[in-house]
C-alpha atoms as a PDB file:
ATOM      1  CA  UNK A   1     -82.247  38.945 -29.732  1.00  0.00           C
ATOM      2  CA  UNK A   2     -79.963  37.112 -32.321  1.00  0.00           C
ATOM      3  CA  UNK A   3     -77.162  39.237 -32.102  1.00  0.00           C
ATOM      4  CA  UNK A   4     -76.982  38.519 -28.135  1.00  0.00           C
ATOM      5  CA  UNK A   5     -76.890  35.053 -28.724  1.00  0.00           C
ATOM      6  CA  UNK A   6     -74.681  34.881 -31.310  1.00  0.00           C
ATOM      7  CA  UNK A   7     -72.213  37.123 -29.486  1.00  0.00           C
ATOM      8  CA  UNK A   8     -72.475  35.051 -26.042  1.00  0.00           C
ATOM      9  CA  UNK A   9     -69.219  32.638 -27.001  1.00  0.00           C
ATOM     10  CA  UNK A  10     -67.304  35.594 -27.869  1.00  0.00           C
ATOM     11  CA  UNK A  11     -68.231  37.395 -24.648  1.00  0.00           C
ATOM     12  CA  UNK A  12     -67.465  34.058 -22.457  1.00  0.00           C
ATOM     13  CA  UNK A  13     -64.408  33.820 -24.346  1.00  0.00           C
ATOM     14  CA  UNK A  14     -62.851  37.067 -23.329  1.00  0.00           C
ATOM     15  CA  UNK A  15     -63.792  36.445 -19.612  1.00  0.00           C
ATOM     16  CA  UNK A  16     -61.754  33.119 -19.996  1.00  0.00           C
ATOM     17  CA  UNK A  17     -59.054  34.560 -21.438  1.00  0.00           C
ATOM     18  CA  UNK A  18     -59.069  37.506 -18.519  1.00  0.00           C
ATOM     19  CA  UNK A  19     -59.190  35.083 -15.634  1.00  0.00           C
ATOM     20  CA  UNK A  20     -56.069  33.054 -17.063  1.00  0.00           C
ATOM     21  CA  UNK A  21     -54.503  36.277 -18.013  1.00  0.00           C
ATOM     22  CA  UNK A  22     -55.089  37.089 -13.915  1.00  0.00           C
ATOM     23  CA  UNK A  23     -53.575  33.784 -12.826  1.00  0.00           C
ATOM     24  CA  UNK A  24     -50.684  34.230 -14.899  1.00  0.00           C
ATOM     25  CA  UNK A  25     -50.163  37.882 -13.822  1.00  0.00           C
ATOM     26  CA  UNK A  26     -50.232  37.223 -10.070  1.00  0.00           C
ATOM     27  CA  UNK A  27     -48.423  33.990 -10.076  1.00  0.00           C
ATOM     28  CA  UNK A  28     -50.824  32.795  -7.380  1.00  0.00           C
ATOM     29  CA  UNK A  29     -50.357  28.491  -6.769  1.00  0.00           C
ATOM     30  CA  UNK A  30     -54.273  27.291  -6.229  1.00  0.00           C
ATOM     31  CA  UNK A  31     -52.805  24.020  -4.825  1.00  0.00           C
ATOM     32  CA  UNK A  32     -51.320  25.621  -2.119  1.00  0.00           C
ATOM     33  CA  UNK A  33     -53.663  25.745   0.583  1.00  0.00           C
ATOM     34  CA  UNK A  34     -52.587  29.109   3.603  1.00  0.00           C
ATOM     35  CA  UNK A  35     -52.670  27.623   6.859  1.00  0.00           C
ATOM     36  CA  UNK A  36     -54.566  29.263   9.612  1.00  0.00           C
ATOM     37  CA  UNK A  37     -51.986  28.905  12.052  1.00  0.00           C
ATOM     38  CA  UNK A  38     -49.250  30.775  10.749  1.00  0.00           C
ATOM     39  CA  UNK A  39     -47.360  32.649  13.457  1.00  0.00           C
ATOM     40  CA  UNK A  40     -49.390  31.325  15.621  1.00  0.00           C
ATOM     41  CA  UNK A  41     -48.573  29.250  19.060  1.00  0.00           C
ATOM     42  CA  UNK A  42     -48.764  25.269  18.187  1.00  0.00           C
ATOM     43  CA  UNK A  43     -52.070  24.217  19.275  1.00  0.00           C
ATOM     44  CA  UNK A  44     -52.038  21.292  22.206  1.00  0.00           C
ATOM     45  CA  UNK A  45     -51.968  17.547  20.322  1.00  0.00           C
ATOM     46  CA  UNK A  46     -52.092  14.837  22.268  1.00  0.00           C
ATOM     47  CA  UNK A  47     -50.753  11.493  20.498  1.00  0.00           C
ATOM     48  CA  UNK A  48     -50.208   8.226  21.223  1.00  0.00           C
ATOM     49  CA  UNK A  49     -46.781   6.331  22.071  1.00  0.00           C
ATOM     50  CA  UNK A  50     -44.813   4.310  18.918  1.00  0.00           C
ATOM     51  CA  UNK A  51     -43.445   1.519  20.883  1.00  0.00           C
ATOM     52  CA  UNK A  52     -40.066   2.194  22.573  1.00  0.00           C
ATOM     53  CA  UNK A  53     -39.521   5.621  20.061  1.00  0.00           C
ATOM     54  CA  UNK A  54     -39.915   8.846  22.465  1.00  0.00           C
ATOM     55  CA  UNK A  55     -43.220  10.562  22.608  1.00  0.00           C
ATOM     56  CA  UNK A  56     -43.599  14.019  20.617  1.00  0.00           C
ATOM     57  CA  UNK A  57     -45.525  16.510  22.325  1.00  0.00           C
ATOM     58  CA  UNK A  58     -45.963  19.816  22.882  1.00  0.00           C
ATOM     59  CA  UNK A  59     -43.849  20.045  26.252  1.00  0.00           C
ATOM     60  CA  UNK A  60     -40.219  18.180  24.582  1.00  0.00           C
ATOM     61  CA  UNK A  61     -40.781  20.070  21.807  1.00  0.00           C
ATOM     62  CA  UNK A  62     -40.892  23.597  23.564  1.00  0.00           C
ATOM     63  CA  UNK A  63     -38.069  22.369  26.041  1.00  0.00           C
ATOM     64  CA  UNK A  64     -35.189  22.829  23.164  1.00  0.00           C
ATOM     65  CA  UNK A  65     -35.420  26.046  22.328  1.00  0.00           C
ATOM     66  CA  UNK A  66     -34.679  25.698  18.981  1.00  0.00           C
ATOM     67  CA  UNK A  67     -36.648  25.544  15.633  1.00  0.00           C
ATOM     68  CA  UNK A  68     -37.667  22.131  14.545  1.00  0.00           C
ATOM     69  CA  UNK A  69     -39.677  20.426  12.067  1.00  0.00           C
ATOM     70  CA  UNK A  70     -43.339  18.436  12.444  1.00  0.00           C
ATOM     71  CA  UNK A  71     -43.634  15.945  10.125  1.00  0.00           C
ATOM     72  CA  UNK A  72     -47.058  14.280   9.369  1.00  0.00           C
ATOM     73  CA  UNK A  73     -46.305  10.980   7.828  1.00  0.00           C
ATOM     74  CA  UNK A  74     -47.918   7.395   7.012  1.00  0.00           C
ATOM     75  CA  UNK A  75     -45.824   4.168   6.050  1.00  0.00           C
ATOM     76  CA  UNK A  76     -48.800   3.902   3.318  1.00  0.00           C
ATOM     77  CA  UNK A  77     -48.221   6.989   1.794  1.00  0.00           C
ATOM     78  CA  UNK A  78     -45.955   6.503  -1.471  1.00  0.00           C
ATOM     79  CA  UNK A  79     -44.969  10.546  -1.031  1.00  0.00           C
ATOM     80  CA  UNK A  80     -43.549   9.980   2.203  1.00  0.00           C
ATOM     81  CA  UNK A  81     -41.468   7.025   1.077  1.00  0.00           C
ATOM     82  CA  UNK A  82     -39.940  10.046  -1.210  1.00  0.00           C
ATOM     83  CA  UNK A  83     -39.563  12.361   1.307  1.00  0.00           C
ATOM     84  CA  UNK A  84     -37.604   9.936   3.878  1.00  0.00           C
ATOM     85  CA  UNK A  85     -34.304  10.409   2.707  1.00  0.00           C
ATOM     86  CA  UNK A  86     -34.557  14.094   2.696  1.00  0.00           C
ATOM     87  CA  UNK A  87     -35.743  14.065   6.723  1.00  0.00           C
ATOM     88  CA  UNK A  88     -32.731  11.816   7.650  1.00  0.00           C
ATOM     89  CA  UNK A  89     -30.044  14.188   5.737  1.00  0.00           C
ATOM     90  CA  UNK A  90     -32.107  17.070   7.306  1.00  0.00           C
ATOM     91  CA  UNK A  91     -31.860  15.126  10.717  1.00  0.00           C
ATOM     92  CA  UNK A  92     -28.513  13.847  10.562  1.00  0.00           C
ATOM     93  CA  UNK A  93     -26.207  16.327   8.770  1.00  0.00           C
ATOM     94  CA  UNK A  94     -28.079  19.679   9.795  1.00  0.00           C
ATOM     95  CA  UNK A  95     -28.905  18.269  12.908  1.00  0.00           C
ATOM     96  CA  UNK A  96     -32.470  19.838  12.658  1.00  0.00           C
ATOM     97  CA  UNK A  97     -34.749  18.570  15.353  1.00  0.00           C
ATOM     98  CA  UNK A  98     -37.923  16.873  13.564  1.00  0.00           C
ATOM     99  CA  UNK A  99     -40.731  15.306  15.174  1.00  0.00           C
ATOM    100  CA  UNK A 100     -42.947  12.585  13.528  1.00  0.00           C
ATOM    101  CA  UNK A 101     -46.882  12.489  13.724  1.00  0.00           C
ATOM    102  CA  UNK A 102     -47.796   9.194  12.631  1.00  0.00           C
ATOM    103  CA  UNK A 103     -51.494   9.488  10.817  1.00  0.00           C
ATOM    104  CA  UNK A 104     -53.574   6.897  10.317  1.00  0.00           C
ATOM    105  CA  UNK A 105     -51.169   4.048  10.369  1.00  0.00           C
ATOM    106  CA  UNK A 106     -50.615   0.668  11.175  1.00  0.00           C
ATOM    107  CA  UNK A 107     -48.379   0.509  14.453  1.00  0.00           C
ATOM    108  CA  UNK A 108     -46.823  -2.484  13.104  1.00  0.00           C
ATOM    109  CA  UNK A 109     -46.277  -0.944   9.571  1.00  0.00           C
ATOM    110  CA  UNK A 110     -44.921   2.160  11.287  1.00  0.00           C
ATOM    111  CA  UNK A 111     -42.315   0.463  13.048  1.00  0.00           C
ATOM    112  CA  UNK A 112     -41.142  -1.624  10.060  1.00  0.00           C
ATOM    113  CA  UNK A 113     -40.224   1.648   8.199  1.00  0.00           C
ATOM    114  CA  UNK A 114     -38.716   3.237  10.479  1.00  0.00           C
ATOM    115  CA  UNK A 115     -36.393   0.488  11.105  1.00  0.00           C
ATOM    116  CA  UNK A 116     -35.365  -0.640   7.658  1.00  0.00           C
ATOM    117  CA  UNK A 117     -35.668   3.001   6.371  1.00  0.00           C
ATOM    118  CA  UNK A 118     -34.042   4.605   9.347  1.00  0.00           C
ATOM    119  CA  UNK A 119     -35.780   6.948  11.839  1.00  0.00           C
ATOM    120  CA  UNK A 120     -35.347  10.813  11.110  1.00  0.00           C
ATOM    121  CA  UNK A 121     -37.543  11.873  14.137  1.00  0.00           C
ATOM    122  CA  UNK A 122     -36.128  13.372  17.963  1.00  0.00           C
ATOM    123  CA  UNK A 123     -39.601  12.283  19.058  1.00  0.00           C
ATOM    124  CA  UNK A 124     -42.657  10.840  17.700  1.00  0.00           C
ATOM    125  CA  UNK A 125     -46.353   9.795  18.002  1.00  0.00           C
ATOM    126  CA  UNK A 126     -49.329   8.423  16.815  1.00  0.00           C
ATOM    127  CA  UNK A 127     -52.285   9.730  15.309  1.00  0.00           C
ATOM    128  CA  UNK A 128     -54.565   6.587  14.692  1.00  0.00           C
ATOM    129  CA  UNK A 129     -57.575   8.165  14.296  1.00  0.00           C
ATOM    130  CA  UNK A 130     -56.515  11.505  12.345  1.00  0.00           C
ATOM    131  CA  UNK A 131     -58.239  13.925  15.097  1.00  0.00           C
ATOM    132  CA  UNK A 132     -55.283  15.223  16.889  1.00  0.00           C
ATOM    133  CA  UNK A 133     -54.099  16.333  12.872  1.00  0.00           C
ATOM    134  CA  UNK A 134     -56.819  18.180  12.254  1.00  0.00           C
ATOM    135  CA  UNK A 135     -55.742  20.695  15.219  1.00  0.00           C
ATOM    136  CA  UNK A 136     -52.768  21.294  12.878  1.00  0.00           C
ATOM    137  CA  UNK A 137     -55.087  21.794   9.800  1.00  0.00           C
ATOM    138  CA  UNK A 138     -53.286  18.718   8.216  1.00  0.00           C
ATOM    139  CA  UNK A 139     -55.800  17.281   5.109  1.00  0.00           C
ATOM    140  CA  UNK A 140     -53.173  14.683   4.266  1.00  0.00           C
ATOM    141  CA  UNK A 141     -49.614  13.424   4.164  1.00  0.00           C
ATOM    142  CA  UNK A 142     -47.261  14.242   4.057  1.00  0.00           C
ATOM    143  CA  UNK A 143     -47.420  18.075   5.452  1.00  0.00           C
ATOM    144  CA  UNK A 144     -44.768  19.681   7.290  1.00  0.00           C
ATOM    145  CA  UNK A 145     -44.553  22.643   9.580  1.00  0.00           C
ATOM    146  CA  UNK A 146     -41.293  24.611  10.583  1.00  0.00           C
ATOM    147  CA  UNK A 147     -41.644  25.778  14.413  1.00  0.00           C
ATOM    148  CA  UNK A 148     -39.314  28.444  15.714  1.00  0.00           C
ATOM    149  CA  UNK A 149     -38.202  28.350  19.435  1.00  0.00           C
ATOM    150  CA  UNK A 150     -40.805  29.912  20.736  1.00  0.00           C
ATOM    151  CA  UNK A 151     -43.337  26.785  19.841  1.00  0.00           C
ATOM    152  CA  UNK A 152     -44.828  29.192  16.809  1.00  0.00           C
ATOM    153  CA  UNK A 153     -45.922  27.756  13.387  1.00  0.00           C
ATOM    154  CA  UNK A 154     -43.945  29.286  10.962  1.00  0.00           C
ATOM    155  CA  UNK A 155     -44.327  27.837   7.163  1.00  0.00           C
ATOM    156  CA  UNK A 156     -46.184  25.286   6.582  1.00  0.00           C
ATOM    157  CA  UNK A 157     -44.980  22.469   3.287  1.00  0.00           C
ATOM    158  CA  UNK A 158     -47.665  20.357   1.854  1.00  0.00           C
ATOM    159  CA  UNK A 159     -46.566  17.692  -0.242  1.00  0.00           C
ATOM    160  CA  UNK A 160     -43.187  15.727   0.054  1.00  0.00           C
ATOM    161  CA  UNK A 161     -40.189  17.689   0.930  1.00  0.00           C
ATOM    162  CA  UNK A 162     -37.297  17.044  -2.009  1.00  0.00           C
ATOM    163  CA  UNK A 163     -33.951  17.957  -2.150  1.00  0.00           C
ATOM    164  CA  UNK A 164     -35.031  21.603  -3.748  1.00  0.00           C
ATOM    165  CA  UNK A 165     -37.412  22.303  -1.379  1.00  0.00           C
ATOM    166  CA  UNK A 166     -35.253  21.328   1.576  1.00  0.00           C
ATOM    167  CA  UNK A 167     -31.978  23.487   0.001  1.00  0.00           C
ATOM    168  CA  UNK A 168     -34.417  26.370  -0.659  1.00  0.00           C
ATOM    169  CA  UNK A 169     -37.275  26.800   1.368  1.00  0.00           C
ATOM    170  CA  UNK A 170     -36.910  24.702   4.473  1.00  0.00           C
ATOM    171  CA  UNK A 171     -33.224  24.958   5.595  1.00  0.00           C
ATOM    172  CA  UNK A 172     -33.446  28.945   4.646  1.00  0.00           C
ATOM    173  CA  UNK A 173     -36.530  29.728   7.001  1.00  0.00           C
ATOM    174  CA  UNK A 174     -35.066  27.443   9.618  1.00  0.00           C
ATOM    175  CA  UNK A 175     -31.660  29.410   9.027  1.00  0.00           C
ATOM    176  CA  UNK A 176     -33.928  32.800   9.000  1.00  0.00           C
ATOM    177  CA  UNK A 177     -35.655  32.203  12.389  1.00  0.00           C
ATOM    178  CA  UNK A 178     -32.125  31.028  14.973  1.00  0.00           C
END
């Protein structure tokens, strides 16, 4: 009975050692979370108006025809704040359609961003209560979602978009699915 005792770290050890091995062999992320929705039609949101800014929803954003971007944003989220210059050059010199889902947010702190930060969205709304975000499968902010022209979910970014993931994940897939 000793000498199964005794050989119990050992034996705990090596199971360790294989499940790290496995990570590190399959170059699997466990932050990143698969979204349910991939490839799949964009499920109806309904959201509230942002003063005189145009209302995102489903309808506007099928009517392009093009691929865009929804962005899930708060002007109390410090990652977003990161993120915002990266949505206007992705707005304004790609020309990339993006529309903003306000979560949880202020209406008056909202606003203030957008207009001393600059506003990076075709179309926007609110999301005061966080319900119509769940629909998306959003668990926080700031997520994005690449749509192609057909109104499908197509890649879905949690986490601030930087200049490396815009360059080589975001602008590629939206290049990948004209």
């Amino acid at each position: 009975m000793k000498k199964i005792y005794s050989s119990l770290p050992l034996v705990f050890f090596f199971i360790l050692v294989i499940f790290f091995f496995r990570q590190l062999i399959l170059k699997e992320d466990p932050s990143e979370l698969p979204s349910v929705l991939i490839d799949k039609s964009l499920p109806i949101i309904k959201l509230e108006k942002l003063a005189e800014y145009k209302l995102f929803n489903r309808e506007n954003l099928l009517m392009l025809k093009e691929p865009s971007l929804i962005n899930v944003w708060s002007s109390w989220c410090a990652p977003c704040k990161v993120e915002h210059e990266f949505l206007l050059a992705m707005s304004a010199k790609y020309n990339i359609k993006i529309f903003g889902i306000n979560y949880k947010d202020d209406k008056k702190d909202a606003m203030k961003v957008l207009k001393l930060s600059g506003n990076p969205f075709y179309a926007i709304g609110r999301d005061e209560d966080g319900i119509q975000s769940i629909n998306l499968g959003v668990y926080g902010v700031p997520e994005t979602f690449v749509i192609d022209a057909n109104g499908n979910i197509r890649y879905r970014h949690v986490g601030p978009i930087l200049e490396y993931d815009m360059k080589n994940t975001i602008l590629p897939i939206l290049n990948s699915i004209k």
